[in-house]
C-alpha atoms as a PDB file:
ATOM      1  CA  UNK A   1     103.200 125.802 116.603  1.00  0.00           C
ATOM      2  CA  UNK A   2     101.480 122.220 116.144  1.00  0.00           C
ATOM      3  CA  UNK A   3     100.997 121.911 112.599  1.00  0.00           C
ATOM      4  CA  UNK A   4      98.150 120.032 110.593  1.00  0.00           C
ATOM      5  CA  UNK A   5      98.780 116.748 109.499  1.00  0.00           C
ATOM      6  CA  UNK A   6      97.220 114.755 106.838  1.00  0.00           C
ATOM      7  CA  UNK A   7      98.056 111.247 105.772  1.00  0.00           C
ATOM      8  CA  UNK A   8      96.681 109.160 103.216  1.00  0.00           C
ATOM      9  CA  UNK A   9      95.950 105.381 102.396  1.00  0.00           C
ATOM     10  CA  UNK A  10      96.071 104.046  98.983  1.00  0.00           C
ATOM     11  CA  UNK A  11      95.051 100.745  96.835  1.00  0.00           C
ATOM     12  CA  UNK A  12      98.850 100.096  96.696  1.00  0.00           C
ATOM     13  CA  UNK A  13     101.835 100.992  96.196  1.00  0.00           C
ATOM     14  CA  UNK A  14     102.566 102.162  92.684  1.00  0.00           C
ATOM     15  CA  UNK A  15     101.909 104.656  90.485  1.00  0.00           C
ATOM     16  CA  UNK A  16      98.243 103.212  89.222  1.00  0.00           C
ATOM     17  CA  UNK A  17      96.862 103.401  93.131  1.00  0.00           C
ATOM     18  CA  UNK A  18      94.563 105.736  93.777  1.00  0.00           C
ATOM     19  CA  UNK A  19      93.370 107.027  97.122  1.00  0.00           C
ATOM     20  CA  UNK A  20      91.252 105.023  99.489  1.00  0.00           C
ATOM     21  CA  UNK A  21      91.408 107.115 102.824  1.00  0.00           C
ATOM     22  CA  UNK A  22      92.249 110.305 104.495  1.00  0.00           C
ATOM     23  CA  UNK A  23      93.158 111.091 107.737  1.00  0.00           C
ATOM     24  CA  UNK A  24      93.784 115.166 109.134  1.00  0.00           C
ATOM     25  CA  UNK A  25      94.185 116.255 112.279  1.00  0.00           C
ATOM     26  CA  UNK A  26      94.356 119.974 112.807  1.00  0.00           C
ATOM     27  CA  UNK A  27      96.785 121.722 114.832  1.00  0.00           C
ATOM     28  CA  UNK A  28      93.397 122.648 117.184  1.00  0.00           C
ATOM     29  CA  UNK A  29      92.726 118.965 117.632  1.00  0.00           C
ATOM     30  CA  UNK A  30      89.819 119.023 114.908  1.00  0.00           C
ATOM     31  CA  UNK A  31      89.820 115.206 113.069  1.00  0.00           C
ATOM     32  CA  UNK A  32      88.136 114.252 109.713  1.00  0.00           C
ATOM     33  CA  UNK A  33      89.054 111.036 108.128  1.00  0.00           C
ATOM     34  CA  UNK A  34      87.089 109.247 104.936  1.00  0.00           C
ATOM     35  CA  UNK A  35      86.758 106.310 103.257  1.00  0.00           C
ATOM     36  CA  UNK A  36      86.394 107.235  99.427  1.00  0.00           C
ATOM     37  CA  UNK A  37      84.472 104.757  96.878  1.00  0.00           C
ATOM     38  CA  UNK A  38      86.768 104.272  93.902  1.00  0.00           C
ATOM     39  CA  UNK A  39      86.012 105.996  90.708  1.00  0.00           C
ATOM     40  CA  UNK A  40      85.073 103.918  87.769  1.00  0.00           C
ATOM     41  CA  UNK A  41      89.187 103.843  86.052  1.00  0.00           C
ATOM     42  CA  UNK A  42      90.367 103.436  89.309  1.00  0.00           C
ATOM     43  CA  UNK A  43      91.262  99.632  89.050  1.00  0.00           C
ATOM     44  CA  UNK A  44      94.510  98.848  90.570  1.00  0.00           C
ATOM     45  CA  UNK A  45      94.341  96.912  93.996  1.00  0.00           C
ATOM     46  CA  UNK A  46      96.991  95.488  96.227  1.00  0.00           C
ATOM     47  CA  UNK A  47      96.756  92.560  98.212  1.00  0.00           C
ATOM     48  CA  UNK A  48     100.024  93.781 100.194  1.00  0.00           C
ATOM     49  CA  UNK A  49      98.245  97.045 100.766  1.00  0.00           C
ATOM     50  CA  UNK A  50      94.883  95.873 102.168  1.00  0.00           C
ATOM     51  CA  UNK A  51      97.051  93.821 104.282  1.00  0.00           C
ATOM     52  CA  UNK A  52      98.765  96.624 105.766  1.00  0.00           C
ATOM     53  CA  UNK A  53      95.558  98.987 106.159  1.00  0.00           C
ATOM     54  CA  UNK A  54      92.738  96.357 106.433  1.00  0.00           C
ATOM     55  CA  UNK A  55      90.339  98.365 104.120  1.00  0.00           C
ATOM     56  CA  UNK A  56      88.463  96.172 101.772  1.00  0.00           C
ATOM     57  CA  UNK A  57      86.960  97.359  98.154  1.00  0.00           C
ATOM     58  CA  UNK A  58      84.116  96.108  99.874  1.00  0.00           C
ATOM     59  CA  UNK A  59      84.511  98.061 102.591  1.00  0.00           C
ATOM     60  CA  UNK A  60      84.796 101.297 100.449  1.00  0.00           C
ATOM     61  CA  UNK A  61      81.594 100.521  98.581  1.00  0.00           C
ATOM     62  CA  UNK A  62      79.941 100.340 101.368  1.00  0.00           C
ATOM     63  CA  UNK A  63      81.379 102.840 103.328  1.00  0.00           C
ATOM     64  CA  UNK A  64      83.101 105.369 101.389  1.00  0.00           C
ATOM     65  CA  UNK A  65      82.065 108.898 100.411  1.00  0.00           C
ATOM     66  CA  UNK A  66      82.223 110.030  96.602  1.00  0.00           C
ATOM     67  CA  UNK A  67      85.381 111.591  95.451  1.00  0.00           C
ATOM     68  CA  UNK A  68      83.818 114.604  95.160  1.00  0.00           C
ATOM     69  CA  UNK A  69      82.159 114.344  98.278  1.00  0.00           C
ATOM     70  CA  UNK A  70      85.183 114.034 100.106  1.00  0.00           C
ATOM     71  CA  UNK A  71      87.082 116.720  97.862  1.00  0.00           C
ATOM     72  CA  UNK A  72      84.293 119.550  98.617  1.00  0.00           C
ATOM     73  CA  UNK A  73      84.402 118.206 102.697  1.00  0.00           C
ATOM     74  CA  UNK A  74      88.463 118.075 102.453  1.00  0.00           C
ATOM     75  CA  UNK A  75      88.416 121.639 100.899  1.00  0.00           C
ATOM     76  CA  UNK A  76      86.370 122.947 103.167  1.00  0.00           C
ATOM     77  CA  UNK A  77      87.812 121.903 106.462  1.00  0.00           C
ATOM     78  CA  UNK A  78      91.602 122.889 105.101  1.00  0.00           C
ATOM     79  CA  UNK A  79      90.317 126.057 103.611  1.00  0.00           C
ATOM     80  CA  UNK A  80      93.226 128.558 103.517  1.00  0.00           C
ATOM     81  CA  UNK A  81      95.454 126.087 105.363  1.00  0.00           C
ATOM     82  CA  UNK A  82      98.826 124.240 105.198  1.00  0.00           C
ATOM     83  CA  UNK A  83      98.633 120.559 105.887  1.00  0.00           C
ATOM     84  CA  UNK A  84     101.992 118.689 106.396  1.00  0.00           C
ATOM     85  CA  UNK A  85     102.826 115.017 105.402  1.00  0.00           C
ATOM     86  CA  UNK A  86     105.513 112.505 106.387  1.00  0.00           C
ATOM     87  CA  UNK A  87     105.228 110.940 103.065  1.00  0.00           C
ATOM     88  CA  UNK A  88     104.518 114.333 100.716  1.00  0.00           C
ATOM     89  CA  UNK A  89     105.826 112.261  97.721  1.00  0.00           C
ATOM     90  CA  UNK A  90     103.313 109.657  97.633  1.00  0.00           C
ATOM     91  CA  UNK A  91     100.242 111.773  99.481  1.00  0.00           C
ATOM     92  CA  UNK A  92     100.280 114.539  97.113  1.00  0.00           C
ATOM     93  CA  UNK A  93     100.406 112.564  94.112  1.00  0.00           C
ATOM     94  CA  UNK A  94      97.289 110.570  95.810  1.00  0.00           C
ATOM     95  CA  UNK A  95      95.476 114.122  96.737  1.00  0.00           C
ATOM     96  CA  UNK A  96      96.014 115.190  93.099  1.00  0.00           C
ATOM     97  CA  UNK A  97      94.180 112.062  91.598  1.00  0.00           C
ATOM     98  CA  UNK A  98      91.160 112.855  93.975  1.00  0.00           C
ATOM     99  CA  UNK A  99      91.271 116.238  93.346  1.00  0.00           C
ATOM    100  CA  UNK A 100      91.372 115.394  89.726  1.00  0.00           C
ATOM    101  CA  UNK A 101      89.021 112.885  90.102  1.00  0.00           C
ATOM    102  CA  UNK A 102      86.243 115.286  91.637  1.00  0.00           C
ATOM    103  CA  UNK A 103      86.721 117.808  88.880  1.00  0.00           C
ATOM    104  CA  UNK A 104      87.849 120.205  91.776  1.00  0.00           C
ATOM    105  CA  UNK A 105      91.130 122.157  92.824  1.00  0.00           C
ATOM    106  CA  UNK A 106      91.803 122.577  96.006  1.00  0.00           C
ATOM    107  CA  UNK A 107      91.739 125.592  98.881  1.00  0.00           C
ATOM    108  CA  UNK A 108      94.692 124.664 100.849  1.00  0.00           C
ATOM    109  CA  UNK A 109      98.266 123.724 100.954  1.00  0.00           C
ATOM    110  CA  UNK A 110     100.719 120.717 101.481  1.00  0.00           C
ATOM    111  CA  UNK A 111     103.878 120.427 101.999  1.00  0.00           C
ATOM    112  CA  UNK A 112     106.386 118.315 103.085  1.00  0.00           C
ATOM    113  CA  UNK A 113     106.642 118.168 106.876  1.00  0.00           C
ATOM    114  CA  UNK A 114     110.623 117.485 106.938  1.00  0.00           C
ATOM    115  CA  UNK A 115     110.406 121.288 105.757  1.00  0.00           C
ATOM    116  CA  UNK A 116     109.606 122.107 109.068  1.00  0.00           C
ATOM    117  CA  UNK A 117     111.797 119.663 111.345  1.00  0.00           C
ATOM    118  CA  UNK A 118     114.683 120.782 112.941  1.00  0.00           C
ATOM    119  CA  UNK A 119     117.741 118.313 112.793  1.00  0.00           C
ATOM    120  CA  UNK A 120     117.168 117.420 116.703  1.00  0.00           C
ATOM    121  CA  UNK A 121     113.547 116.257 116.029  1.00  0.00           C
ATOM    122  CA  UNK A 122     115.240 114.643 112.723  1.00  0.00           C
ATOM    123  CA  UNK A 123     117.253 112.219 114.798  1.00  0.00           C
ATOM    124  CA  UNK A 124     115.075 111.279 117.083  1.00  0.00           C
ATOM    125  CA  UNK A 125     111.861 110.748 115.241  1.00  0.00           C
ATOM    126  CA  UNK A 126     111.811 107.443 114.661  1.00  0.00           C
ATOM    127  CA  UNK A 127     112.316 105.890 118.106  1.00  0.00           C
ATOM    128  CA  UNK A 128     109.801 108.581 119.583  1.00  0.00           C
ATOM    129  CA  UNK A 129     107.280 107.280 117.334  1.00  0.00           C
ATOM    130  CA  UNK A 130     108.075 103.976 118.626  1.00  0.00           C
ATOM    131  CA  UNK A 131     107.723 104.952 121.490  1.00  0.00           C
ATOM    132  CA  UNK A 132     104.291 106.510 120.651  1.00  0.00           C
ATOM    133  CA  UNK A 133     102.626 103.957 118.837  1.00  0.00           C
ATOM    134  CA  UNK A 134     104.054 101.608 121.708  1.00  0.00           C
ATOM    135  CA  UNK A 135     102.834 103.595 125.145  1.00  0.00           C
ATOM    136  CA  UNK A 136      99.246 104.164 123.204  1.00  0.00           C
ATOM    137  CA  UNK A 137      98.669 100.599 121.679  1.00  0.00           C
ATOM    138  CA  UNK A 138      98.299 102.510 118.443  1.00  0.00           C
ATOM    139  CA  UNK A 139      98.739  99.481 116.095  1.00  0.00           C
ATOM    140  CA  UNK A 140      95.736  99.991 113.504  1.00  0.00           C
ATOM    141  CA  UNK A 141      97.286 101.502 110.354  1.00  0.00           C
ATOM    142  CA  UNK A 142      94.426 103.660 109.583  1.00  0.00           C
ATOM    143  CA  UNK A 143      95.079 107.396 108.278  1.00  0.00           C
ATOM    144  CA  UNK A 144      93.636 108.955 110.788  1.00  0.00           C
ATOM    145  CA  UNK A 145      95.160 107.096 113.201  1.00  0.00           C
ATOM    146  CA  UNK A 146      98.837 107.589 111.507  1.00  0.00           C
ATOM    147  CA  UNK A 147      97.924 111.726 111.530  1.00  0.00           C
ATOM    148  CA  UNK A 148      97.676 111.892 115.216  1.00  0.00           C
ATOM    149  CA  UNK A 149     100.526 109.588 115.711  1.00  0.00           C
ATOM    150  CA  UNK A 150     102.362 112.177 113.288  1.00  0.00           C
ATOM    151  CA  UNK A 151     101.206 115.195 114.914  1.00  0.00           C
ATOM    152  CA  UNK A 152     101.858 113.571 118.621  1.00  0.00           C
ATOM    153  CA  UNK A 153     105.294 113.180 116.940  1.00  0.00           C
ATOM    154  CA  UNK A 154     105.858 116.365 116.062  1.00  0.00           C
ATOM    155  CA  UNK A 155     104.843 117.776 119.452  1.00  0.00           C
ATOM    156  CA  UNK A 156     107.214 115.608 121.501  1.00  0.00           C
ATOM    157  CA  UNK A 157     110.229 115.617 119.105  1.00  0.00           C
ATOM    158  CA  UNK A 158     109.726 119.867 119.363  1.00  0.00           C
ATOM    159  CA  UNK A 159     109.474 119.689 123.103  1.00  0.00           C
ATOM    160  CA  UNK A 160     112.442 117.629 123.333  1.00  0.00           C
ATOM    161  CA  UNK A 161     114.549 119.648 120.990  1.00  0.00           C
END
């Protein structure tokens, strides 16, 4: 089984950064990835960070959806689902301040996806990912972009095993 991914971009680094993107790929190929326009306390930016992901404030004024836009959308393409993340300890955090943020819970699950790595895929993650991001010219650090390099990773780390 390919499972869903989600990943998630953030203002920085820290414990003040809110989201700023999300990325999901399902396990039936189904994408959805949004921008989301900061809430009003939602003040900490980092440099560093827009560095790595290229995504402007102005860029999420502009672009972005509501938090609660993107909540209600989020919850309703996960609905009754498991999502998995390579970075659970910084994404859920990130999902819980939207969530919060929107006034909304939410209708699906996530987890950590080492929970469902074996220790073969576990040792050679990293250099198939390379290998990945290298053979598809995947540079742009986008979350949806990072998702289906995730998911892609999964699937060729479980073949392999």
């Amino acid at each position: 089984m390919i499972p869903n991914i989600i990943d998630i971009e953030a203002s920085g680094f820290g414990g003040t950064s809110y989201p700023i993107e999300i990325g999901i790929v399902l396990s039936s190929g189904e994408k959805y990835c949004s921008l989301i326009q900061p809430v009003s306390y939602w003040q900490h930016w980092s440099i560093e960070a827009e560095e790595t992901h290229h995504i402007s404030r102005d860029l999420l004024h502009k672009r972005g959806k509501p938090a609660i836009q993107v909540a209600a959308e989020i919850n309703q393409f996960l609905q009754g689902k498991t999502v998995y993340s390579d970075g659970w300890v910084v994404d859920k955090p990130w999902l819980i301040e939207l969530f919060s943020a929107a006034r909304m819970g939410y209708s699906f699950t996530i987890s950590a996806l080492e929970f469902i790595l074996n220790e073969h895929q576990m040792e050679i993650w990293h250099e198939t990912k390379s290998h990945i991001i290298d053979e598809l010219s995947l540079t742009r650090h986008r979350a949806s972009t990072d998702a289906f390099i995730i998911q892609e990773t999964y699937r060729r780390t479980l073949q392999a095993a």
